[in-house]
Every structure is written in C-alpha cells, then in structure tokens.
C-alpha atoms as a PDB file:
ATOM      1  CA  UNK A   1     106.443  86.200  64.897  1.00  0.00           C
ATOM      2  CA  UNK A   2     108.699  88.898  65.424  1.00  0.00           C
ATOM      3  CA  UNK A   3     107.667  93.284  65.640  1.00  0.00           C
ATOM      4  CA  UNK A   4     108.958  94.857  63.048  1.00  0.00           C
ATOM      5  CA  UNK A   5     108.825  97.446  60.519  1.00  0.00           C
ATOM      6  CA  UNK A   6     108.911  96.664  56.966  1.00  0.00           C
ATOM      7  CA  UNK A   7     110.676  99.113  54.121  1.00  0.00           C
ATOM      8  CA  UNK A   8     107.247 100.402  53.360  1.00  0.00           C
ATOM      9  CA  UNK A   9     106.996 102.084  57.042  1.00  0.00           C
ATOM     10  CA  UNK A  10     104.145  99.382  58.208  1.00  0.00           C
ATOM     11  CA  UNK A  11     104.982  98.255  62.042  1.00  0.00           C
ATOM     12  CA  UNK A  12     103.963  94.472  61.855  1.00  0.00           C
ATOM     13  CA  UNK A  13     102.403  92.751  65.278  1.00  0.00           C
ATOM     14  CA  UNK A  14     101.327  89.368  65.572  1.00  0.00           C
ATOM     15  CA  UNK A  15      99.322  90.418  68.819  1.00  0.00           C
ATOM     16  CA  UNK A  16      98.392  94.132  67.112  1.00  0.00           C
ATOM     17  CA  UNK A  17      94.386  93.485  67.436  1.00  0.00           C
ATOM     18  CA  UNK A  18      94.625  92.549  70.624  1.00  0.00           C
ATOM     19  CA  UNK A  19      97.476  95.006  72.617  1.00  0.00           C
ATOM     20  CA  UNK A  20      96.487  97.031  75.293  1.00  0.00           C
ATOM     21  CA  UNK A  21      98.016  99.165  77.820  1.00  0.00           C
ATOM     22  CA  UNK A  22      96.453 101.092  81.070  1.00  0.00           C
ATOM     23  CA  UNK A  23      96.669 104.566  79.724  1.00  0.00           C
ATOM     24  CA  UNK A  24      98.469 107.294  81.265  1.00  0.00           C
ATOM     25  CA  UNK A  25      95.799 109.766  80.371  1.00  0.00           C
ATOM     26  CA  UNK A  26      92.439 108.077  80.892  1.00  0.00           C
ATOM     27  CA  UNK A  27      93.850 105.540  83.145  1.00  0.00           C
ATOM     28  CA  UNK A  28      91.615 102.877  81.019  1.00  0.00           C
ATOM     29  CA  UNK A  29      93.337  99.617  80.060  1.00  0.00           C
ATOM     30  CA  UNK A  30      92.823 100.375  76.315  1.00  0.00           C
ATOM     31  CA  UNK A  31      93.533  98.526  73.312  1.00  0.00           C
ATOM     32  CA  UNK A  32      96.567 100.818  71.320  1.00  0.00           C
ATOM     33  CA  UNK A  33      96.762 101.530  67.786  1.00  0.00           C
ATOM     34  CA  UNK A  34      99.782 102.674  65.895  1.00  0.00           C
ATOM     35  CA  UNK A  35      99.373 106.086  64.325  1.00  0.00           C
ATOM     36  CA  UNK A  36     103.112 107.351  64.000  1.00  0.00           C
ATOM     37  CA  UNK A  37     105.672 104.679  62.671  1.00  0.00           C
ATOM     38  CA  UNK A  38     109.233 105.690  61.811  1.00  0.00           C
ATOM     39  CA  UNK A  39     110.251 105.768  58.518  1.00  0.00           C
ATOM     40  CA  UNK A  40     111.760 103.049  57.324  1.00  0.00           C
ATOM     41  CA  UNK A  41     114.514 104.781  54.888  1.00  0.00           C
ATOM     42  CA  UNK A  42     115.285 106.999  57.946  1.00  0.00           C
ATOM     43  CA  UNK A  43     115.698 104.363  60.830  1.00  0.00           C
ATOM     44  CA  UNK A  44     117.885 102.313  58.290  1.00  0.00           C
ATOM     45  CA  UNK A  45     120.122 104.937  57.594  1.00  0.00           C
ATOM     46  CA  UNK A  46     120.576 106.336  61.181  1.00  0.00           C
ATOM     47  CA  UNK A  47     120.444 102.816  62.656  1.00  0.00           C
ATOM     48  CA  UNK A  48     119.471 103.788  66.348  1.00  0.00           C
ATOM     49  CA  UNK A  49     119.556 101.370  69.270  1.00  0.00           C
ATOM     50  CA  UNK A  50     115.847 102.215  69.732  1.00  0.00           C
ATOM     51  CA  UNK A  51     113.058 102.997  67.820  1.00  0.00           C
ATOM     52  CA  UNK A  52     109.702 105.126  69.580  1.00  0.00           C
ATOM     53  CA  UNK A  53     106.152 104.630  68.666  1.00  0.00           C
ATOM     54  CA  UNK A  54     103.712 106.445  68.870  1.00  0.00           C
ATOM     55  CA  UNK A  55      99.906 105.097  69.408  1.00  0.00           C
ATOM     56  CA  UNK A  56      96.437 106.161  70.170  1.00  0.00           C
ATOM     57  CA  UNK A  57      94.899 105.019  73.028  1.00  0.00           C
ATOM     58  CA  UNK A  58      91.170 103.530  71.428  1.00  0.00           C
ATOM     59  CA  UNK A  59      89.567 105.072  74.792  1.00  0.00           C
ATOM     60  CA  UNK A  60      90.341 108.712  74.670  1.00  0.00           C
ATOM     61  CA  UNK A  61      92.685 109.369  71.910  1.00  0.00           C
ATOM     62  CA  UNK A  62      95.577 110.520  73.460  1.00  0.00           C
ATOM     63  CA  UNK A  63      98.796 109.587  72.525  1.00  0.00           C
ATOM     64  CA  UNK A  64     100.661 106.427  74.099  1.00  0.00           C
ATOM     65  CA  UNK A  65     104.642 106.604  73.558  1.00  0.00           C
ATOM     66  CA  UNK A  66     106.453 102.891  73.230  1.00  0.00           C
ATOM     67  CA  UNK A  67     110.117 103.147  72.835  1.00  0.00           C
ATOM     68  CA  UNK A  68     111.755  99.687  71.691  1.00  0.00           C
ATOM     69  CA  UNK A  69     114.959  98.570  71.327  1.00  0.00           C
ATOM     70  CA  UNK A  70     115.947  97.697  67.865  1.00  0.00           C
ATOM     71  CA  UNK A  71     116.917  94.030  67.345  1.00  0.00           C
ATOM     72  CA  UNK A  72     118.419  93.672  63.823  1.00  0.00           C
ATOM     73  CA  UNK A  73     118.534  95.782  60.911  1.00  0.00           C
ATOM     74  CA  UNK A  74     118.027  93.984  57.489  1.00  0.00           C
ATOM     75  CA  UNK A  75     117.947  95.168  54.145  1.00  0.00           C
ATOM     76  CA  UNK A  76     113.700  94.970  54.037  1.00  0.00           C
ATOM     77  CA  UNK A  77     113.281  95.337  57.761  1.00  0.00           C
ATOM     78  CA  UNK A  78     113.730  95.883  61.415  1.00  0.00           C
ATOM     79  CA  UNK A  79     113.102  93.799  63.906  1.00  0.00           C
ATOM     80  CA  UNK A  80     112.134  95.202  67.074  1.00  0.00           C
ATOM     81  CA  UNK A  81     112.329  93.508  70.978  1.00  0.00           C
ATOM     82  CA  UNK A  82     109.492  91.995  72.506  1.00  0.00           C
ATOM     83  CA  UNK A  83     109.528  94.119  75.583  1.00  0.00           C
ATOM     84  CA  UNK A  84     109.115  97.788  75.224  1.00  0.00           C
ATOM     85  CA  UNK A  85     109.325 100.702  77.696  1.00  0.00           C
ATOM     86  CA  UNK A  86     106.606 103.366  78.455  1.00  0.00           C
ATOM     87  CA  UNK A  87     107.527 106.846  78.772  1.00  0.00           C
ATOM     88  CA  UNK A  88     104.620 107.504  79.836  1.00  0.00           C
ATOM     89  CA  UNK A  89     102.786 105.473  82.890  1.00  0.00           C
ATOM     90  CA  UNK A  90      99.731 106.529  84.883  1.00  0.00           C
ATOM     91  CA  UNK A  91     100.157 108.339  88.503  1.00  0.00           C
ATOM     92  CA  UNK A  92     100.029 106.109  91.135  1.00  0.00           C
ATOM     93  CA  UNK A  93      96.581 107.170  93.320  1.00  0.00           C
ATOM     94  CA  UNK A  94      96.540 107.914  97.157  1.00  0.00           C
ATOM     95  CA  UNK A  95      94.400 109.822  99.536  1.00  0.00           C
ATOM     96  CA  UNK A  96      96.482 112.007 101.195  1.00  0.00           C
ATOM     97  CA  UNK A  97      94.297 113.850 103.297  1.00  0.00           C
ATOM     98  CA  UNK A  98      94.737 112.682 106.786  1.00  0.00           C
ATOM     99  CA  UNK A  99      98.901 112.230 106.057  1.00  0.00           C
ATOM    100  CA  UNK A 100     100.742 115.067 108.057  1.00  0.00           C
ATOM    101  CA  UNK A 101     102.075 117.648 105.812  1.00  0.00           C
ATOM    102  CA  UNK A 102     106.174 116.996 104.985  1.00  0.00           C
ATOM    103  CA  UNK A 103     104.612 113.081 104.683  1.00  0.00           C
ATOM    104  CA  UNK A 104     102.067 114.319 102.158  1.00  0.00           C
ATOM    105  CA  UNK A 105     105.081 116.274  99.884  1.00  0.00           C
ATOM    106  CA  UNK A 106     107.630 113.326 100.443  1.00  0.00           C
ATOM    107  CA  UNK A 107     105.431 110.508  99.479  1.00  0.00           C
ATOM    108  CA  UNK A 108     104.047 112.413  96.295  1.00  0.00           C
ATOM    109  CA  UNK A 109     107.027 113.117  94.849  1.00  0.00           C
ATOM    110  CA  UNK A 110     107.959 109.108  96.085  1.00  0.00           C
ATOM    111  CA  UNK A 111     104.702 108.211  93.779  1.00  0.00           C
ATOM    112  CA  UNK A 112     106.039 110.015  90.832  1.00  0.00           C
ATOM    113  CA  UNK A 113     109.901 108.651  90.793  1.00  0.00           C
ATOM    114  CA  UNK A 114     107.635 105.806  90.618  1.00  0.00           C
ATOM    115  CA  UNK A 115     105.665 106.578  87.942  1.00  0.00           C
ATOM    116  CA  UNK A 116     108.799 107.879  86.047  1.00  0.00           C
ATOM    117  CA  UNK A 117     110.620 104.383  86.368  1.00  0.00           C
ATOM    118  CA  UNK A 118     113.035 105.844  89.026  1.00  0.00           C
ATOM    119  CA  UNK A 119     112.958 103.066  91.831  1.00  0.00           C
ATOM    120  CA  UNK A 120     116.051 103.734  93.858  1.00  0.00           C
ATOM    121  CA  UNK A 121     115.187 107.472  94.148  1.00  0.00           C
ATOM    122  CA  UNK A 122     111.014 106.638  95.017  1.00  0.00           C
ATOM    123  CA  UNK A 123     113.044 103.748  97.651  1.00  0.00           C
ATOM    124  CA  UNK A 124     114.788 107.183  99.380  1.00  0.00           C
ATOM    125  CA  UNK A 125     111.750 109.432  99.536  1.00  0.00           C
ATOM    126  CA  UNK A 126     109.349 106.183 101.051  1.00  0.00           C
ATOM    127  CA  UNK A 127     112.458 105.744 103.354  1.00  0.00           C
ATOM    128  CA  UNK A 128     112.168 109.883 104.156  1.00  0.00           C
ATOM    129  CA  UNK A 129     108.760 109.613 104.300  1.00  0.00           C
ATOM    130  CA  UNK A 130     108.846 107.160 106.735  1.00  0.00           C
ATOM    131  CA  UNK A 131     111.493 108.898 108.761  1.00  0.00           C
ATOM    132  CA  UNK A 132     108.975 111.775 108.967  1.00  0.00           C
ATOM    133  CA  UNK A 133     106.281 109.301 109.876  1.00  0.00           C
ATOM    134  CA  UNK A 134     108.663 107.708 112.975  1.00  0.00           C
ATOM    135  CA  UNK A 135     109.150 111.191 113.834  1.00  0.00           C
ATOM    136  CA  UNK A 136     105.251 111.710 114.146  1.00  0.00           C
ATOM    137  CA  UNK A 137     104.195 108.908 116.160  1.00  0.00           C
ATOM    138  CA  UNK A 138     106.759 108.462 118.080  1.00  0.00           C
ATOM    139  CA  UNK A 139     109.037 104.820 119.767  1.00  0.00           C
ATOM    140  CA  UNK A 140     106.065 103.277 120.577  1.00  0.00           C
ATOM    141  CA  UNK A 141     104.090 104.283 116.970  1.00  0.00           C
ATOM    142  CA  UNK A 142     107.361 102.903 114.922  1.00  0.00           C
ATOM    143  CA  UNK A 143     107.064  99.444 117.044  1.00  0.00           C
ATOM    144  CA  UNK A 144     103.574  99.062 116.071  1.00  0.00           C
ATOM    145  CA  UNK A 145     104.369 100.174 112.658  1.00  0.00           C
ATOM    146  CA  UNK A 146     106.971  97.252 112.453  1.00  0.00           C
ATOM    147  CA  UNK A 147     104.428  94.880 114.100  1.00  0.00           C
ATOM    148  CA  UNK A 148     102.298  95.864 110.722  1.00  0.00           C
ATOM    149  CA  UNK A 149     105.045  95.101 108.454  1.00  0.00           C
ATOM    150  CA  UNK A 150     105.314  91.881 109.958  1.00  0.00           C
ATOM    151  CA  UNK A 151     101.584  91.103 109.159  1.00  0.00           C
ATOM    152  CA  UNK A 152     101.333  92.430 105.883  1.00  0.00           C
ATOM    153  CA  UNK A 153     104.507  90.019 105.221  1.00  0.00           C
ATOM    154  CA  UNK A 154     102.370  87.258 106.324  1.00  0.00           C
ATOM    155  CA  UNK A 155      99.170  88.092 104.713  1.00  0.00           C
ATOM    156  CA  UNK A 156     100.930  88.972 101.174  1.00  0.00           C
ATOM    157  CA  UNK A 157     103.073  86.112 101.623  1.00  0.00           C
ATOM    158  CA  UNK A 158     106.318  87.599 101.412  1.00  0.00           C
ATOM    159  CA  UNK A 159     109.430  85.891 100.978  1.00  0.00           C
ATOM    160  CA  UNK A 160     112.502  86.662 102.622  1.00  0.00           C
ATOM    161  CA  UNK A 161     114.429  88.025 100.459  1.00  0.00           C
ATOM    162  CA  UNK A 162     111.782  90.733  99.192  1.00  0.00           C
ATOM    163  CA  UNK A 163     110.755  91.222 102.936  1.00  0.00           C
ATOM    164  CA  UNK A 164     114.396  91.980 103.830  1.00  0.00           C
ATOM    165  CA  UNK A 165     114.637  94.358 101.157  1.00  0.00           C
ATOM    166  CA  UNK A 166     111.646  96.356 102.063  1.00  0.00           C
ATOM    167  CA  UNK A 167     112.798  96.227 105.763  1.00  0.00           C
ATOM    168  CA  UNK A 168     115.994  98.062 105.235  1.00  0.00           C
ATOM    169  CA  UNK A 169     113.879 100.855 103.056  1.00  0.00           C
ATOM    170  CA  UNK A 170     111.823 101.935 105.396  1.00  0.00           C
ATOM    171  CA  UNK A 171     113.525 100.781 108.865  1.00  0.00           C
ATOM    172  CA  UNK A 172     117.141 101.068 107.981  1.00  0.00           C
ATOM    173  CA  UNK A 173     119.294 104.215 108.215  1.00  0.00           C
ATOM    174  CA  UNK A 174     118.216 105.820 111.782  1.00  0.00           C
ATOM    175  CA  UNK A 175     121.434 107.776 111.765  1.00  0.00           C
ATOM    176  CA  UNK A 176     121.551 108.791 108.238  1.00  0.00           C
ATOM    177  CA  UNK A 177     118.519 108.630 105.993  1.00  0.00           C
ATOM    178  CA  UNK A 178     120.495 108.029 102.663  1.00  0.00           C
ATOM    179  CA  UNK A 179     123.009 105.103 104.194  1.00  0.00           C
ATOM    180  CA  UNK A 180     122.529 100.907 103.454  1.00  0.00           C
ATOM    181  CA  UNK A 181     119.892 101.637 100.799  1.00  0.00           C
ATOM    182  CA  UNK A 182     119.090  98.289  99.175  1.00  0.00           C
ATOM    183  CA  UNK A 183     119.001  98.428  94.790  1.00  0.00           C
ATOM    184  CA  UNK A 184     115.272  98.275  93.678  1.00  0.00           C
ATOM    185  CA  UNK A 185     114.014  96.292  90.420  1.00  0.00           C
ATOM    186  CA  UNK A 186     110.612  96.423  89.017  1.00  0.00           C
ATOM    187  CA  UNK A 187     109.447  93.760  91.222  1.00  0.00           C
ATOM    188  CA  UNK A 188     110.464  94.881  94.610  1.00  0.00           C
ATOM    189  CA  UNK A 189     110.011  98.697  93.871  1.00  0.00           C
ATOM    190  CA  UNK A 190     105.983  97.244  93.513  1.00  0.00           C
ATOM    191  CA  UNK A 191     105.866  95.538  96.927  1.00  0.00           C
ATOM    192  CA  UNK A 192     107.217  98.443  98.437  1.00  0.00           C
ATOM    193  CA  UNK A 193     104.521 100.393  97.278  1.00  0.00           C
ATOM    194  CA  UNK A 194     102.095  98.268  98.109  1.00  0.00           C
ATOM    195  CA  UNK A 195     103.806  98.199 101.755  1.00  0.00           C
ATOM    196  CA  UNK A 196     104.147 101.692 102.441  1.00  0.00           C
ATOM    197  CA  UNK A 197      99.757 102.629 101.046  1.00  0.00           C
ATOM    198  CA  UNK A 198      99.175  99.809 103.945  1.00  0.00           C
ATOM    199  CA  UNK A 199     101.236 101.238 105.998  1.00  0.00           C
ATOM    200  CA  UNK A 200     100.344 104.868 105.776  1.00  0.00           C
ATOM    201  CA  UNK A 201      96.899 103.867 105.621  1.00  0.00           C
ATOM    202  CA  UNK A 202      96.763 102.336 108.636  1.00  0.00           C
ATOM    203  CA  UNK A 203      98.653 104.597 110.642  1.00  0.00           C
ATOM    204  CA  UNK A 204      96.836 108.173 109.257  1.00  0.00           C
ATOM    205  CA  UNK A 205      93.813 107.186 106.968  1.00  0.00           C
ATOM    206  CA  UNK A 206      91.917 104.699 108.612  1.00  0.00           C
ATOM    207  CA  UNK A 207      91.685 106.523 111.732  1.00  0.00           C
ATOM    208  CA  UNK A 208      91.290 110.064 110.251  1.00  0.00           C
ATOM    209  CA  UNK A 209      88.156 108.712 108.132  1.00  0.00           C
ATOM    210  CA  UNK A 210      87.342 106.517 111.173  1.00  0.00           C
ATOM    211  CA  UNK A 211      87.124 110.125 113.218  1.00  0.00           C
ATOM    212  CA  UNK A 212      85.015 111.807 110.659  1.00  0.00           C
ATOM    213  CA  UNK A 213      82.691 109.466 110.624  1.00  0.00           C
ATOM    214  CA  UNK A 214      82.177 109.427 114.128  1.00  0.00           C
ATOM    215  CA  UNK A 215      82.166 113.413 114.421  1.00  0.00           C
ATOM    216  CA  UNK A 216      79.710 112.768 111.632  1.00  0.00           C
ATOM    217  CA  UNK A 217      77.269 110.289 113.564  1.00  0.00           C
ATOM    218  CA  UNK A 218      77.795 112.556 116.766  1.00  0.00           C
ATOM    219  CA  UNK A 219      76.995 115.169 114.827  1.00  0.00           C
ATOM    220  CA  UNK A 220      73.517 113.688 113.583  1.00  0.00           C
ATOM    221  CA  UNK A 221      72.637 112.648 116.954  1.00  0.00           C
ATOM    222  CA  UNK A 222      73.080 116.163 118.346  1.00  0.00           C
ATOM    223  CA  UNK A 223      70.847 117.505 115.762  1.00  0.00           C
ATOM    224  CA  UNK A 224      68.269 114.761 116.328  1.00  0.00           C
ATOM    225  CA  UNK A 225      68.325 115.982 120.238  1.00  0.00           C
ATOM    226  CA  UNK A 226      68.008 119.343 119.593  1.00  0.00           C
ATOM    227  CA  UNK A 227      64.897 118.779 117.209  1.00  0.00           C
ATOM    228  CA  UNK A 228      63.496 116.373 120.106  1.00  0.00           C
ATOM    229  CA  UNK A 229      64.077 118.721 122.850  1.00  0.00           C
ATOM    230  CA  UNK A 230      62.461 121.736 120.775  1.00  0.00           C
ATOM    231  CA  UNK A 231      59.331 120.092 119.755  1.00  0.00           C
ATOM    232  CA  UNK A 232      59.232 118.559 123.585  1.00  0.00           C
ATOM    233  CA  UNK A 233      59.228 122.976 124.262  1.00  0.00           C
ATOM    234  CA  UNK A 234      56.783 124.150 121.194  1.00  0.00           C
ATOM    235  CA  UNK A 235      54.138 120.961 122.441  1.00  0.00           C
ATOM    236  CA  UNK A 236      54.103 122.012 125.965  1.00  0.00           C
END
C-alpha cells in the first residue's frame, strides 16, 4: 500500500503503528507520529517535487522532520516514495579526550558532515584528521596504523572494493590532502566511520584510559604505603 495524503489532509501509512526512527533529540529509537501534514488543496496546487512532514517523536516530543519525494499527483491524492530523508539525524558519539587537539576539531566537524548527510566533505576532514594523526606519531606510528587497517579489514570482513575505498581516504594524498579522493555513498561513508573510531581509538584512547588507570592504581598503592608506613611510626 502506497504513503499518501488524501484530499482531506490525512497522511495514510500501511506501517504508521509501527514506524520508528532513532531520534535526533533523545537519541531513542522511537515510534513517530504525524502531527503536521500538508494541506492537501495547497500541495495540489503548488505541486512540489517533495513534500516535508513533520512528526513527534512518542519518547520526548520533539519534532522529527521527514521530507519525501512526491510520486504522483491525482485528483483525490498524493502518493508519496517509500524512502524518505531526515533532516535531522542524531550526532555521531566519540570520546575525544585523549585525541591531540587539531585531531579533536577535525574529526568533530568530520562527525557532523556526517550527521548532515555530507559524505565526501566528512571523507576530507577523516582524511585531514588522519594527516594530523601521521603527523603525531610519526613513520613508524602510520605503519602500525596501516597494520590496524589491515586487521580491522579482516575482522569486519571487508571486501575489496569497500577496503580500497577506505584506503585511499585515509592513506592516499601524502602530497596534497584534497587529491585522488574516492566518491562516498551511504554505505561506504558508514565503514569509514566505523574505521577511523577503531582507529583513533586504538592509537589515542585505549592507551590514554589505559594510563589513567594505571596512574590511578599507582596512585592507590602509594596511599596504602603511606597509611602503612605511618601507623608502622604512631605503633612504635
């Protein structure tokens, strides 16, 4: 059964009880409902090519914007496409505090060309931030940081084609940053996400929380000592 709105302004759904959407506010995957359809006398006259929504998420309220493109204008309806496109999306999460600092500002603005849909510009800023990250640890860190790619293509179970793709992101253009940039999709702007949290992870996070948490344990012992050592003095 097709979406679409009928002349008396009511958006029809066949899977209406049951949509949901993660939402961009709470971050909850929440079942939507519809709380601002366009009119029907209004769309029919203007005739767009695509038609927004707007819903309530059933978790906190807040608004959810759907824009779909309109299929085929009748004289007691339009049909809407299947697929629909979020202007909204929630932030992509990352802890950030071990990542040295021009990392930390490339990579969150890589997260929200992300978040806004803009894959060939969040490919250039994961390929910058990775320049910075080269720059950082130096030939020997950027050969162990390629021996990583090659694991996590063997442990996500990469195929070549995506693998290749994400290769030439973040290893490609020594000499100029912006040259032999591959064209994202949906698909392989995800991977490289995925990629570059593991990577980053591995190369600042793990070992800065790793560090802490032996400062931390140090730390404890130390104090332990010093309580030993002065009771040892008070006893005696």
């Amino acid at each position: 059964m097709p979406i679409y709105i009928d002349s008396g302004g009511t958006l029809h759904h066949d899977q209406m009880q049951t949509f949901a959407l993660s939402c961009p506010h709470c971050e909850v995957l929440s079942h939507l409902t519809p709380v601002s359809v366009p009119q029907f006398s209004q769309i029919a006259a203007l005739r767009p090519s695509h038609v927004g929504i707007v819903y309530r998420c059933d978790a906190c309220n807040a608004p959810v914007f759907l824009k779909y493109a309109a299929k085929l204008y009748s004289g007691d309806r339009v049909e809407l496409s299947g697929s629909f496109q979020e202007l909204e999306r929630p932030r992509e999460k990352f802890g950030f505090t071990h990542l040295p600092d021009e990392a930390d500002v490339m990579f969150r603005e890589a997260l929200a060309c992300f978040s806004a849909g803009c894959y060939n510009a969040f490919a250039s800023l994961c390929r910058r931030t990775m320049q910075v990250v080269f720059g950082d640890v130096g030939d020997s860190g950027k050969l162990k940081l390629f021996a990583q790619l090659s694991d996590v293509r063997e442990m996500a179970e990469l195929d070549q084609q995506t693998f290749n793709v994400v290769r030439k992101v973040l290893f490609g253009g020594d000499a100029d940053p912006r040259s032999d940039l591959p064209t994202l999709d949906t698909a392989s702007a995800g991977v490289l996400l995925e990629v570059v949290k593991d990577l980053l992870y591995q190369c600042y996070v793990r070992r800065g929380r790793l560090q802490q948490a032996m400062t931390m344990r140090r730390y404890f012992v130390d104090e332990a000592g010093s309580r030993v050592r002065s009771l040892g003095t008070t006893a005696r």
